[in-house]
C-alpha atoms as a PDB file:
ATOM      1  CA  UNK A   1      83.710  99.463 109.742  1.00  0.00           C
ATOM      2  CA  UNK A   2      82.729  99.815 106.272  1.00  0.00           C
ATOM      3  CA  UNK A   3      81.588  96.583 104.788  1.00  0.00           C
ATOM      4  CA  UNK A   4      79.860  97.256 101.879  1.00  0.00           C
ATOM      5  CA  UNK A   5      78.714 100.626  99.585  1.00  0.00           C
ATOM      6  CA  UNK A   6      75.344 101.202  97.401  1.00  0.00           C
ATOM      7  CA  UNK A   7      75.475 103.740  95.042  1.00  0.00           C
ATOM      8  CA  UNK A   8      75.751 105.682  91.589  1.00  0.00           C
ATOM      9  CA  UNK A   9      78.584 105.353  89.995  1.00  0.00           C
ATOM     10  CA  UNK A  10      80.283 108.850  89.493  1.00  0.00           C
ATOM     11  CA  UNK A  11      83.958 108.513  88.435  1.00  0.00           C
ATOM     12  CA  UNK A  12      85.960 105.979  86.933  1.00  0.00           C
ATOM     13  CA  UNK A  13      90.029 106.596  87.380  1.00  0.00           C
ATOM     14  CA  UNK A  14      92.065 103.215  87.286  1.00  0.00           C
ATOM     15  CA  UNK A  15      92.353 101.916  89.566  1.00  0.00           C
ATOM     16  CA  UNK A  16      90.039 104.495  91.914  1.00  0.00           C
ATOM     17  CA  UNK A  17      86.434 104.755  91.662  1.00  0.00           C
ATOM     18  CA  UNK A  18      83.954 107.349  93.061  1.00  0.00           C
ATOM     19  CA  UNK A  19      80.981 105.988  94.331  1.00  0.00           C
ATOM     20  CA  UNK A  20      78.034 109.048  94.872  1.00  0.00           C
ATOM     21  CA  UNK A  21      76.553 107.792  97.988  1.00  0.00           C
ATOM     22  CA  UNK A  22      73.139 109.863  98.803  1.00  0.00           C
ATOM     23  CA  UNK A  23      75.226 112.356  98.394  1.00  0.00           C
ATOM     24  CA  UNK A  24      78.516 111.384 100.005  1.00  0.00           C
ATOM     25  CA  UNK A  25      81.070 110.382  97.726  1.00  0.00           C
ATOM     26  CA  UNK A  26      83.897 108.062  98.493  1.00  0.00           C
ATOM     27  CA  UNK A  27      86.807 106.853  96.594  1.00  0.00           C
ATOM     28  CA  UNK A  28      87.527 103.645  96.328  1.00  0.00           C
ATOM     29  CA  UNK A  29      90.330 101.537  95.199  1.00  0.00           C
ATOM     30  CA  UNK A  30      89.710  98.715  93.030  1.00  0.00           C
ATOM     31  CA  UNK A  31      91.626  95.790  91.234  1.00  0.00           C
ATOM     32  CA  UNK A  32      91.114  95.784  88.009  1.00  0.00           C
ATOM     33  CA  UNK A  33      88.931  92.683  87.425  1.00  0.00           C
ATOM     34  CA  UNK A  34      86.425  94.242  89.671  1.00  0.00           C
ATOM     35  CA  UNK A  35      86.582  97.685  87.420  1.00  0.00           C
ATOM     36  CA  UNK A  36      86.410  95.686  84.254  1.00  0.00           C
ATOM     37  CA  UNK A  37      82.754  94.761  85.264  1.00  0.00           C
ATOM     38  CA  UNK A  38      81.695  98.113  86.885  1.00  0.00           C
ATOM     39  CA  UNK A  39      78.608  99.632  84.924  1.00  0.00           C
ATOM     40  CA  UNK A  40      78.464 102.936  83.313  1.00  0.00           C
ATOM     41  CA  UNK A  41      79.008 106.289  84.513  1.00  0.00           C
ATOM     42  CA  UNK A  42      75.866 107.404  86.144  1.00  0.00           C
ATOM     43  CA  UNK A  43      74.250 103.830  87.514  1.00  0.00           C
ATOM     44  CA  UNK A  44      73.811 102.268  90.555  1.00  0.00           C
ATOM     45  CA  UNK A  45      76.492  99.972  91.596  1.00  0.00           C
ATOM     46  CA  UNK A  46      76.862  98.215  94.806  1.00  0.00           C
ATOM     47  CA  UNK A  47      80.740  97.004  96.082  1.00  0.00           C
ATOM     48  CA  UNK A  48      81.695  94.849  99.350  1.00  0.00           C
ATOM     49  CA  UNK A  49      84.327  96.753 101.006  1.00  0.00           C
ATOM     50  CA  UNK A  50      87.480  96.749 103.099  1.00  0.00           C
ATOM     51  CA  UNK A  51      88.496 100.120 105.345  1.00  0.00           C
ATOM     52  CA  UNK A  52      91.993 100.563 106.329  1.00  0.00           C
ATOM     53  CA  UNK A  53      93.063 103.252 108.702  1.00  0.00           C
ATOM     54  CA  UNK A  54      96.857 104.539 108.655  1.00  0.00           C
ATOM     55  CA  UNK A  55      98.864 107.198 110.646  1.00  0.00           C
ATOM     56  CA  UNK A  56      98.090 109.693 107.171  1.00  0.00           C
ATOM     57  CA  UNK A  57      95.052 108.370 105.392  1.00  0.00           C
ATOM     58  CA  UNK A  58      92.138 106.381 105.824  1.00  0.00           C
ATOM     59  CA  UNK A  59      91.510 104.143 102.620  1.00  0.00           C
ATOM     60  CA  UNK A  60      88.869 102.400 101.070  1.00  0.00           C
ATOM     61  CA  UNK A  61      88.913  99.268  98.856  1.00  0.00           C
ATOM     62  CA  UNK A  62      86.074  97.858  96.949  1.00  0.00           C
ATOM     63  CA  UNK A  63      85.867  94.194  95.714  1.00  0.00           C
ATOM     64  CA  UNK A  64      82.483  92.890  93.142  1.00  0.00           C
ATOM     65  CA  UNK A  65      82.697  89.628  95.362  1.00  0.00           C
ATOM     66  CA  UNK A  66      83.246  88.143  98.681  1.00  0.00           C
ATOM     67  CA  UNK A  67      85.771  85.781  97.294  1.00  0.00           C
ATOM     68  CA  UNK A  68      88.275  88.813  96.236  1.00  0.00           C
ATOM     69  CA  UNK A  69      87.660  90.507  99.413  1.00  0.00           C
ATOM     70  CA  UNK A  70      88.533  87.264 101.327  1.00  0.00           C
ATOM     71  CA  UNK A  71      91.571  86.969  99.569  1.00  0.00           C
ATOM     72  CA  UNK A  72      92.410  90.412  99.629  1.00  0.00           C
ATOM     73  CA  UNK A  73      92.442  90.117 103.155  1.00  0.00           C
ATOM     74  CA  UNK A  74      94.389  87.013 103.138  1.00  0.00           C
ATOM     75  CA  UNK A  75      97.229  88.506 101.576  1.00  0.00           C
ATOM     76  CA  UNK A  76      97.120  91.633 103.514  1.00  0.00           C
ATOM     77  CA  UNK A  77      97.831  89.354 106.813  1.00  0.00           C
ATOM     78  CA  UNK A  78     101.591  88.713 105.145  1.00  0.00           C
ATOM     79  CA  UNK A  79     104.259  90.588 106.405  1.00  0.00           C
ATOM     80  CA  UNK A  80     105.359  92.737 103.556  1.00  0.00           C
ATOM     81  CA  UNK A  81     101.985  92.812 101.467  1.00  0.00           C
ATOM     82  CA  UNK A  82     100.259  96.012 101.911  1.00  0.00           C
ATOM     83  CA  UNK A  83      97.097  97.147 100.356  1.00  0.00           C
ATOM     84  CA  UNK A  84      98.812  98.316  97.400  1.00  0.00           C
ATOM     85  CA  UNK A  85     100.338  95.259  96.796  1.00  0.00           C
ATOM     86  CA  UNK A  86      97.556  92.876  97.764  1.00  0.00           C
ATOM     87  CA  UNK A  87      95.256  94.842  94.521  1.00  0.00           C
ATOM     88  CA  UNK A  88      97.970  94.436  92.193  1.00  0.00           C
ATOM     89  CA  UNK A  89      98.175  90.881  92.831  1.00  0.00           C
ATOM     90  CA  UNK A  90      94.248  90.466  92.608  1.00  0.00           C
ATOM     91  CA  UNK A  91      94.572  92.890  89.303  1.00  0.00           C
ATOM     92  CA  UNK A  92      96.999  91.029  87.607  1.00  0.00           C
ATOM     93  CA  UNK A  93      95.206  87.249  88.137  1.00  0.00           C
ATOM     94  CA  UNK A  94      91.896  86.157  89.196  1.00  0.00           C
ATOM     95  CA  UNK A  95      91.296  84.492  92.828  1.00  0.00           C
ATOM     96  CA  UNK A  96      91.162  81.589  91.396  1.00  0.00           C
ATOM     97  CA  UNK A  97      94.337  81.884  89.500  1.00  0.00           C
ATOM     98  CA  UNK A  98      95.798  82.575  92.575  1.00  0.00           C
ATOM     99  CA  UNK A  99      94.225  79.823  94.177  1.00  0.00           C
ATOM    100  CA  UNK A 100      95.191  77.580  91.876  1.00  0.00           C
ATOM    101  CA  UNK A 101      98.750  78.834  91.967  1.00  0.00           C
ATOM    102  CA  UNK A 102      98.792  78.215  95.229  1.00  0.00           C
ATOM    103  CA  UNK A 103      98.198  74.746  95.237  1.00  0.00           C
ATOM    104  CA  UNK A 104     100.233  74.204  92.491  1.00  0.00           C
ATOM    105  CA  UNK A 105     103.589  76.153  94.138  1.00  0.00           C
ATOM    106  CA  UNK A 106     103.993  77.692  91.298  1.00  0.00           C
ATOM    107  CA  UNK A 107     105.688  80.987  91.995  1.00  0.00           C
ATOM    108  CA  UNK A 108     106.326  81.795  88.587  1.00  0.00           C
ATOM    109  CA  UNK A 109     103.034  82.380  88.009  1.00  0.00           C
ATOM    110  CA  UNK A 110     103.436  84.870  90.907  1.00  0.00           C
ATOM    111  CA  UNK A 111     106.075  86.665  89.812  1.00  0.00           C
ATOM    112  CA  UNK A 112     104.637  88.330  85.863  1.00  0.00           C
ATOM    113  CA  UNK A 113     102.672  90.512  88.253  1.00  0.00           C
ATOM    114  CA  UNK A 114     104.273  93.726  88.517  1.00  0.00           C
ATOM    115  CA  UNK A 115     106.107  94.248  91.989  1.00  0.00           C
ATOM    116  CA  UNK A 116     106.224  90.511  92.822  1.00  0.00           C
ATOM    117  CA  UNK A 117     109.940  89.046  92.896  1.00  0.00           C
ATOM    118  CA  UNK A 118     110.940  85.747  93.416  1.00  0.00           C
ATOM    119  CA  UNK A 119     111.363  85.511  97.222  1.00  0.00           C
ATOM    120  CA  UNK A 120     107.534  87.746  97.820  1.00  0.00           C
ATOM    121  CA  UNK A 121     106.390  85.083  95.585  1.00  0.00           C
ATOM    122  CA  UNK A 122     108.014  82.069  97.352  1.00  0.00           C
ATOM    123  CA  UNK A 123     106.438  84.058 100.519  1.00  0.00           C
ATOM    124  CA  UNK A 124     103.185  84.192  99.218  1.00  0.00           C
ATOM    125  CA  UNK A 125     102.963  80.492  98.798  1.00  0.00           C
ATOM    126  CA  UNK A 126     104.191  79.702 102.133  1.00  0.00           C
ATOM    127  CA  UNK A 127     102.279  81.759 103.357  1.00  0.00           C
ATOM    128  CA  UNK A 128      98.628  81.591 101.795  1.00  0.00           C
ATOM    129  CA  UNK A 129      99.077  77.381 101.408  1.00  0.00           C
ATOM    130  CA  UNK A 130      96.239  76.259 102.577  1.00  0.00           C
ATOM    131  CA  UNK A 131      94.558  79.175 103.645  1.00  0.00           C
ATOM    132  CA  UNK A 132      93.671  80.377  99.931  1.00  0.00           C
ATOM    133  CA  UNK A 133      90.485  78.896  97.927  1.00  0.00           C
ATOM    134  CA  UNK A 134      89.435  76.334 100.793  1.00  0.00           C
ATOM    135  CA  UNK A 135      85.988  76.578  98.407  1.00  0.00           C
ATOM    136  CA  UNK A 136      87.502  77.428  95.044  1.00  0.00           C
ATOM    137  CA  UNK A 137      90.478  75.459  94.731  1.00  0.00           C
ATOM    138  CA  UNK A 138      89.870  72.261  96.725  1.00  0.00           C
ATOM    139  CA  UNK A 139      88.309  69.373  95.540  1.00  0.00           C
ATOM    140  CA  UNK A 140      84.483  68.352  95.247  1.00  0.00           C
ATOM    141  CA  UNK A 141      82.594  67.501  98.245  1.00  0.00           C
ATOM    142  CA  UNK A 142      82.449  64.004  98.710  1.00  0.00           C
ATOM    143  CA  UNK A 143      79.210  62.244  97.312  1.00  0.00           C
ATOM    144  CA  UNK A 144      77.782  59.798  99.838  1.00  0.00           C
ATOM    145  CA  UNK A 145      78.645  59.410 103.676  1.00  0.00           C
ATOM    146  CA  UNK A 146      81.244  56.402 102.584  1.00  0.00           C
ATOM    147  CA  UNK A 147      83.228  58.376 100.148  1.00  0.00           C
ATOM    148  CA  UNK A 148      83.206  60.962 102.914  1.00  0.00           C
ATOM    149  CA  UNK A 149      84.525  58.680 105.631  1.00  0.00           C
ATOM    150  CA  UNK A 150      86.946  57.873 103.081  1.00  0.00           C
ATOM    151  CA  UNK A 151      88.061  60.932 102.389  1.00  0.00           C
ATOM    152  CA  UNK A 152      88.533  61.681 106.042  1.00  0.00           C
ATOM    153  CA  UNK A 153      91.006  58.191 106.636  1.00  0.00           C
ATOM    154  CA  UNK A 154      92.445  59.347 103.970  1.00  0.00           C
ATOM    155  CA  UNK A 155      93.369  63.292 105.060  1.00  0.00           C
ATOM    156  CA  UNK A 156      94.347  60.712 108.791  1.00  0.00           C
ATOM    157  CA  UNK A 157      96.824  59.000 107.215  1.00  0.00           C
ATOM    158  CA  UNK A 158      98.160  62.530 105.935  1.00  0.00           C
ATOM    159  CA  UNK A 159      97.499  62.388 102.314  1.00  0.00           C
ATOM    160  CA  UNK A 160      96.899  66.210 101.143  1.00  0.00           C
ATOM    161  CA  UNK A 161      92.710  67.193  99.982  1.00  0.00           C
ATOM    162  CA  UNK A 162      94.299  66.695  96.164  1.00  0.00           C
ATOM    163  CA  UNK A 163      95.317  63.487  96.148  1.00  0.00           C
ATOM    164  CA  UNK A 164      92.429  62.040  98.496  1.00  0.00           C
ATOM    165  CA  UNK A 165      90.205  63.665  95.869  1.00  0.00           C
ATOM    166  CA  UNK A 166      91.755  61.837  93.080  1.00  0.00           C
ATOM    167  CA  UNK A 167      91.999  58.741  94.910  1.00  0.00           C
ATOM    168  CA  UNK A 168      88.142  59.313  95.378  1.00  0.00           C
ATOM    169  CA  UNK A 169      87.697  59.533  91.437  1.00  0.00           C
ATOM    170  CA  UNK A 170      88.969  55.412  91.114  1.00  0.00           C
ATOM    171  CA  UNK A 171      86.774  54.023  93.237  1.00  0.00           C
ATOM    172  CA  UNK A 172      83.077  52.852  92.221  1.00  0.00           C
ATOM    173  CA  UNK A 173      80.411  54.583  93.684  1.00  0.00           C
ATOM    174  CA  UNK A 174      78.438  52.006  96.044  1.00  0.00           C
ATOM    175  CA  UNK A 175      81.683  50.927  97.408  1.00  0.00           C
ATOM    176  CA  UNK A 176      81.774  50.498 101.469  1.00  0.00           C
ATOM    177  CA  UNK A 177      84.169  52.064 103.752  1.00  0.00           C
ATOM    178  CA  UNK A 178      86.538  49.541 104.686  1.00  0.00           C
ATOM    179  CA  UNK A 179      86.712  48.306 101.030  1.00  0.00           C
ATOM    180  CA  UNK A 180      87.303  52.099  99.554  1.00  0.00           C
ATOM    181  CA  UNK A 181      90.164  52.445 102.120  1.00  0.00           C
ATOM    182  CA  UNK A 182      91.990  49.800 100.707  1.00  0.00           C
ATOM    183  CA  UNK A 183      91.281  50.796  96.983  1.00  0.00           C
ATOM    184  CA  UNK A 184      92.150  54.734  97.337  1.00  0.00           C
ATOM    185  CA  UNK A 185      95.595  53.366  99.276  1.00  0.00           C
ATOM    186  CA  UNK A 186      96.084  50.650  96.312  1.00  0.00           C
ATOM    187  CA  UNK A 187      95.795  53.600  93.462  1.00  0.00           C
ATOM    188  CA  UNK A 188      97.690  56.312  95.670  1.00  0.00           C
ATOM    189  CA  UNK A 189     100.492  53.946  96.241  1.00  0.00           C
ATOM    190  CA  UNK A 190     101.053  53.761  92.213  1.00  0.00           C
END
């Protein structure tokens, strides 16, 4: 309903802003890494946005880029993540930390942020596994049409994006199809 607000920049209360609006002022929540790189009291400011609507409040959540407002609503979608808990987890790591923790599995990394425990974090991986980063953790796009087509046999035979991206890395670069298949299976089988 709210996608996005333009504005001056009136208060500044971790982790709730105020954004003057041509008047209009609305508060809006923020993870921290977005209010790290708000301006100063008094400027303009501009956030993308994300309006939730309970039985007793309506709430407001404002994100400095589409990437933490995409993942923001990714990890709203999990059963047992609410708002609250999706901004904590954006305050305490960057997207692509998350991302990247993601891939990895590594729930650990998960659980140093405050009000994550081992099995939310476990959840959280299951959960966001491929879903998560699809253009900030995954690998390169593919340079020609043959490493592409390569690439795509690959992710076939069911080989995950990672290591069809690193078997991408050993081959040469004018090498055809049929010859690439055999290399990429050759250094993925070591």
């Amino acid at each position: 309903m709210i996608g996005r607000l333009s504005g001056l920049l009136a208060e500044k209360n971790p982790p709730q802003i105020l954004i003057d609006c041509q008047g209009v002022g609305y508060e809006v929540w923020v993870p921290m890494s977005t209010f790290y790189n708000l301006p100063a009291l008094g400027e303009r400011t501009t956030l993308l946005t994300h309006f939730v609507v309970r039985e007793d409040a309506q709430l407001l959540y404002g994100f400095g880029s589409d990437t933490e407002r995409a993942a923001f609503r990714e990890l709203i979608k999990i059963g047992g993540i609410g708002p609250r808990m999706a901004l904590a987890v954006l305050s305490g790591m960057s997207v692509a930390d998350l991302a990247q923790a993601v891939s990895t599995q590594d729930g650990a990394r998960l659980t140093k942020v405050p009000g994550i425990g081992k099995k939310t974090a476990e959840r959280l991986l299951l959960e966001l596994k491929g879903k998560l980063g699809a253009d900030l953790g995954a690998p390169q796009a593919p340079a020609s049409d043959a490493q592409s087509d390569i690439q795509q046999a690959l992710l076939a035979l069911g080989y995950s994006d990672k290591e069809a991206a690193a078997a991408l890395k050993t081959l040469p670069p004018d090498v055809g199809v049929s010859e690439g298949i055999k290399l990429a299976l050759r250094a993925l089988a070591k």
